[in-house]
Protein backbone atom coordinates (compact mmCIF):
# COMPACT_ATOMS: atom_id res chain seq x y z
CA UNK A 1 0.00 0.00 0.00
CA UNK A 2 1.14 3.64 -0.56
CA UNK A 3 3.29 4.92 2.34
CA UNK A 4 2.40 8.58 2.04
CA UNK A 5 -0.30 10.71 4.10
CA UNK A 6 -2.64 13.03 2.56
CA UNK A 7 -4.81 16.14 3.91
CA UNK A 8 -7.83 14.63 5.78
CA UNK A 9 -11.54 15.03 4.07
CA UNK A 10 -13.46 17.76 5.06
CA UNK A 11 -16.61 16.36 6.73
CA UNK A 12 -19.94 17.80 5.23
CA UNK A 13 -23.01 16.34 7.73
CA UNK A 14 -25.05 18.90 5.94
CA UNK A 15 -24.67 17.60 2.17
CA UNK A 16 -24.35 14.24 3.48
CA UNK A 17 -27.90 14.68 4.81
CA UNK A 18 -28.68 16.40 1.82
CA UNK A 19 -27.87 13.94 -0.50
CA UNK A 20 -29.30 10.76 1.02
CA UNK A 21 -32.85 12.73 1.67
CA UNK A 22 -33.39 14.85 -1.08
CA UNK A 23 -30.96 14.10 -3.72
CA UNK A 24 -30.45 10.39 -3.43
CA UNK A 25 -34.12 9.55 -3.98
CA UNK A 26 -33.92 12.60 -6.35
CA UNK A 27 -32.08 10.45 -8.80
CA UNK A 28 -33.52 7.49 -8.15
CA UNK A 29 -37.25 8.81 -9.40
CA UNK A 30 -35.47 9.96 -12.56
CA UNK A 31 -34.53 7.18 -13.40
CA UNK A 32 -30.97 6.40 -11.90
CA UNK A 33 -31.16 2.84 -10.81
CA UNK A 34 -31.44 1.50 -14.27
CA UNK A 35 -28.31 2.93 -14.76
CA UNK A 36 -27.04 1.35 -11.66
CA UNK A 37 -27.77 -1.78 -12.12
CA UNK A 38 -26.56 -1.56 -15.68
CA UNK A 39 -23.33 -0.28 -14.23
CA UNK A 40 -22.25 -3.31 -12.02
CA UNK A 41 -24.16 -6.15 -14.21
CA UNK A 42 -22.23 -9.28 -14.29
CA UNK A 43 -19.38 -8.75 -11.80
CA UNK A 44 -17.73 -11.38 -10.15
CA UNK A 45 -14.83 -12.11 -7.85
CA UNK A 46 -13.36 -9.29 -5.43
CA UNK A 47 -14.93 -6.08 -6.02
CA UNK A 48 -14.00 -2.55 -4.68
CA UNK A 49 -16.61 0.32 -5.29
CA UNK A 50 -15.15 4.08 -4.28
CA UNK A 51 -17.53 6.89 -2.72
CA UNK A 52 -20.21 3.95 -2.19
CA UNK A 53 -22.03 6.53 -0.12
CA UNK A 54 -25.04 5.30 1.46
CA UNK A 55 -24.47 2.57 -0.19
CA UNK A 56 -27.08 2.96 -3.05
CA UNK A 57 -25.24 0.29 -5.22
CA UNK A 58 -25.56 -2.28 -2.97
CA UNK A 59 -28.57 -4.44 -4.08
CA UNK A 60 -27.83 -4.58 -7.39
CA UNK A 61 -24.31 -6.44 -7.02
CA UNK A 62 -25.29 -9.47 -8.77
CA UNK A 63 -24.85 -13.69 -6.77
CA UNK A 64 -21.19 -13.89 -9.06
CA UNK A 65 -19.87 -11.25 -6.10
CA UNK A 66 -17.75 -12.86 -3.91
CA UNK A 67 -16.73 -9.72 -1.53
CA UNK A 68 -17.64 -6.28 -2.07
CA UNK A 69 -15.09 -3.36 -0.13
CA UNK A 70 -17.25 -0.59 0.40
CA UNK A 71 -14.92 2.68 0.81
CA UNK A 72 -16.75 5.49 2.20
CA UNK A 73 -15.14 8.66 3.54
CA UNK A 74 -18.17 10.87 4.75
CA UNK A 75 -19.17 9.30 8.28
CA UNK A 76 -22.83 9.52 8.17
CA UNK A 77 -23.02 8.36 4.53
CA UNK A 78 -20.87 5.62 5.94
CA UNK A 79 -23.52 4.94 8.35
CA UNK A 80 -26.28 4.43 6.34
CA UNK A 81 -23.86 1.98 4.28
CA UNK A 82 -23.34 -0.62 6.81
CA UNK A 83 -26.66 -0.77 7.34
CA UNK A 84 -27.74 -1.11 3.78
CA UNK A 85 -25.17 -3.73 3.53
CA UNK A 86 -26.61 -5.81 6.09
CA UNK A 87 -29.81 -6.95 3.24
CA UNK A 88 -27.07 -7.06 0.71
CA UNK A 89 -27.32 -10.41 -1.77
CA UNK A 90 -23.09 -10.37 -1.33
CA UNK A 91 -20.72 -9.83 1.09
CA UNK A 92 -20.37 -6.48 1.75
CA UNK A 93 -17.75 -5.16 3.95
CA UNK A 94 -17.67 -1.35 4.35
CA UNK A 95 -14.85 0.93 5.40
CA UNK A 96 -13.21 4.22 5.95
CA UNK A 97 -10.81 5.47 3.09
CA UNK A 98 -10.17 7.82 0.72
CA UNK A 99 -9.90 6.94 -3.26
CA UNK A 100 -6.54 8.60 -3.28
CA UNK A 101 -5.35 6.35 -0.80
CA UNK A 102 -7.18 2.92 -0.62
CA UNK A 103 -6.53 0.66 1.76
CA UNK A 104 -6.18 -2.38 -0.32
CA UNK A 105 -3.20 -4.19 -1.79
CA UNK A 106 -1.71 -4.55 -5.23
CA UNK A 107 -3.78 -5.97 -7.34
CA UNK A 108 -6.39 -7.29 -5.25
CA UNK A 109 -9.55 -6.78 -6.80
CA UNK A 110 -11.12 -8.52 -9.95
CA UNK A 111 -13.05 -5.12 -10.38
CA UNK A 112 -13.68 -1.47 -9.39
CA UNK A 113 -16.62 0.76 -9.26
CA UNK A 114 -16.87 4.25 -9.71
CA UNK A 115 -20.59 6.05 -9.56
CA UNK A 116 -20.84 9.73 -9.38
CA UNK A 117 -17.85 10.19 -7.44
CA UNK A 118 -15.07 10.82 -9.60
CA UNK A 119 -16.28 14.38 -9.94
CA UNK A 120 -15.85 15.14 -5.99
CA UNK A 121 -12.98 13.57 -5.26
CA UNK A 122 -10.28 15.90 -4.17
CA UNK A 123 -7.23 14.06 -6.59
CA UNK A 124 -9.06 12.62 -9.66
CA UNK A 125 -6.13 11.51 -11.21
CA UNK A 126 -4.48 10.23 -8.13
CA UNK A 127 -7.85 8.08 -7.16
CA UNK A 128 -7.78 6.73 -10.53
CA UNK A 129 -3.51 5.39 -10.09
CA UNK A 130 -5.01 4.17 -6.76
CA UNK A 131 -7.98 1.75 -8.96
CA UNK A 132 -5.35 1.06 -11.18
CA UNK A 133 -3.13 -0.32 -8.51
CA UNK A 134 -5.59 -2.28 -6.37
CA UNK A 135 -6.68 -4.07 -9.54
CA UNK A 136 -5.45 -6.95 -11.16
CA UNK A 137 -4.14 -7.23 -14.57
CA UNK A 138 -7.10 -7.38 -16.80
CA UNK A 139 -9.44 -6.59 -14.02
CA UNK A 140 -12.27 -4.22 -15.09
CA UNK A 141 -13.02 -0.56 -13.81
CA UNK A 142 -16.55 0.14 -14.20
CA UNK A 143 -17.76 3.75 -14.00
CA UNK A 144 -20.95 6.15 -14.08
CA UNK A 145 -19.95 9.53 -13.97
CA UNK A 146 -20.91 13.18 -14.80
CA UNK A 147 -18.39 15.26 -16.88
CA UNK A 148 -17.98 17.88 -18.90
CA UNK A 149 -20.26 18.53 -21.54
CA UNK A 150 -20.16 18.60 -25.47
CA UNK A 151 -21.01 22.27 -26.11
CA UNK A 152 -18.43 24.95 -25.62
CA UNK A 153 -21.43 27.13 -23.77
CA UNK A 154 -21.92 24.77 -21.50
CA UNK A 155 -18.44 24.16 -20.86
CA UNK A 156 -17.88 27.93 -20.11
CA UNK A 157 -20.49 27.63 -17.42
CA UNK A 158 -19.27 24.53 -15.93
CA UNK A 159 -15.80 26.36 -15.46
CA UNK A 160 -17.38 29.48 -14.00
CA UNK A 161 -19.28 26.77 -11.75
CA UNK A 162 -16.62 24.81 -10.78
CA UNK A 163 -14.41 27.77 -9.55
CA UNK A 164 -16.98 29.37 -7.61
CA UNK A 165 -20.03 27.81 -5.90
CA UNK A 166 -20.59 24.37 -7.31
CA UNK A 167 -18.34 22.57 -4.96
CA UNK A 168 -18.91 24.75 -2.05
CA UNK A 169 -22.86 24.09 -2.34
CA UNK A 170 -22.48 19.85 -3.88
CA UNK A 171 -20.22 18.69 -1.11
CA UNK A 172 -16.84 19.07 -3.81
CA UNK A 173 -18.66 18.53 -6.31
CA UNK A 174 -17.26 19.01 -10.17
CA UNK A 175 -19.21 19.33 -12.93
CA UNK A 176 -16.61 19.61 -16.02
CA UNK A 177 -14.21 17.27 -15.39
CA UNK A 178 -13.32 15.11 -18.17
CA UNK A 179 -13.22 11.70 -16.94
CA UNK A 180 -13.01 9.37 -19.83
CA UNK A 181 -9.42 11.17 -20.50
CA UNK A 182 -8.08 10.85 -16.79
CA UNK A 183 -9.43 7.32 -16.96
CA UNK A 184 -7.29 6.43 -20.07
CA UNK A 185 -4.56 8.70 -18.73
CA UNK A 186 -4.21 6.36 -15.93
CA UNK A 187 -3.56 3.41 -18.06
CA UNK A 188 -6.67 2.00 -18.55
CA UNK A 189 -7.61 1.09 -21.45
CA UNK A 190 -11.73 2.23 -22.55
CA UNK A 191 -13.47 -1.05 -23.82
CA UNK A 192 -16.75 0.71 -23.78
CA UNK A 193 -18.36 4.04 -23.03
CA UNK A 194 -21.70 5.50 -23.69
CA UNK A 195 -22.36 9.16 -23.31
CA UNK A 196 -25.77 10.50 -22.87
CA UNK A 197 -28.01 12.99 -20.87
CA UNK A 198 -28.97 12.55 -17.74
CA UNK A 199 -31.93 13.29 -16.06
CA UNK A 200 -33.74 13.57 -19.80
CA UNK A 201 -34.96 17.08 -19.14
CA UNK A 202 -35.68 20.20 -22.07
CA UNK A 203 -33.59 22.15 -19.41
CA UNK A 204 -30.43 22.40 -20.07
CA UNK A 205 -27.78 21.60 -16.79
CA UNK A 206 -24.34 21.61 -16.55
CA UNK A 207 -24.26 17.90 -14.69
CA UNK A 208 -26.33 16.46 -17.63
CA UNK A 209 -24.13 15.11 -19.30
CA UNK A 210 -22.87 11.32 -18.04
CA UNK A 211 -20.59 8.70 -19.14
CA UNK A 212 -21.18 4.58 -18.43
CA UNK A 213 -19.13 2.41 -19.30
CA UNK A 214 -16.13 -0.24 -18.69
CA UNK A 215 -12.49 0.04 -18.87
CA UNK A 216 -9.43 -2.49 -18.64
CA UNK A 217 -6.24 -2.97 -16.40
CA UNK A 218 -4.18 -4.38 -18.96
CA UNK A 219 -2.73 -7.56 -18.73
CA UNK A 220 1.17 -8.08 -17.60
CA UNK A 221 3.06 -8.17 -21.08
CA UNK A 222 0.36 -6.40 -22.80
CA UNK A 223 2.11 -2.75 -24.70
């Protein structure tokens, strides 16, 4: 495991509350679980999920799970994730961590999940070395994220956003981020993404635009 010590998380009890009141269930009546359960379909083996939250993933793990690690720095989100993982269909063991420092070892895991928290993480690109490390060669990284959008208009107001009130209000929230490149960046390589709009509103939003999709620790000898 990495040796060095980071800056500790700011706690926010007030998003945290937030998020697993209003915006959790939010999501979830637009729509979101479809997308979760699409995102973690037919995983197997030793599986890591970053930022599980409240753990909102949880029952859709399919049987082929043979231990879930739950990391989850926010202590009252962490909370609510133990006890969601006590009706989960796998083992589920849930802990405190960062995703810029997991506490895991070399490749460990068959598979990592990222939903909706790439964008708040404090060290993107460090979080994603850490997935990279913990995983095995040619174990998959599965992701759901928000990130920056297609039009340059949009992408003018999600930098305005970004360095003013977004993260202040969305508990570190960032809205244009661009994920799919830090994700290859990191040496994984993209087997499939899909990019689409999300919640399906006529209003335009500057956290519309997602990404789903799997990428690839490649295997030892691979160039």
């Amino acid at each position: 495991m990495p040796q060095q010590t980071r800056p500790p998380i700011p706690s926010r009890p007030v998003f945290a509350r937030f998020y697993s009141k209003v915006a959790g269930p939010a999501l979830a009546k637009a729509g979101v679980t479809e997308h979760r359960k699409r995102l973690v379909a037919g995983l197997s083996g030793q599986v890591i999920e970053i930022g599980a939250g409240n753990g909102l993933n949880f029952p859709h793990y399919p049987g082929t799970v043979t231990r879930l690690l739950a990391v989850e720095p926010e202590p009252h989100l962490r909370e609510l994730a133990v006890q969601s993982a006590r009706s989960a269909a796998v083992p589920v063991q849930v802990v405190d961590g960062r995703a810029e420092q997991l506490p895991a070892d070399d490749a460990s895991f068959d598979a990592a999940v990222a939903c909706l928290t790439l964008c708040s993480v404090a060290d993107p690109h460090a979080a994603l070395a850490e997935l990279h490390r913990v995983l095995r060669p040619g174990g998959q990284l599965r992701f759901f994220e928000h990130v920056r959008a297609d039009s340059p208009a949009m992408r003018r107001v999600q930098r305005a956003l970004d360095a003013t009130v977004w993260p202040l209000l969305m508990g570190g929230c960032h809205v244009g981020r661009d994920t799919r490149a830090a994700i290859a960046a990191a040496g994984f390589r993209l087997t499939e993404t899909e990019k689409f709009s999300f919640p399906d509103t006529r209003l335009p939003s500057p956290a519309a635009t997602h990404i789903l999709g799997t990428a690839q620790r490649e295997p030892l000898g691979t160039s």
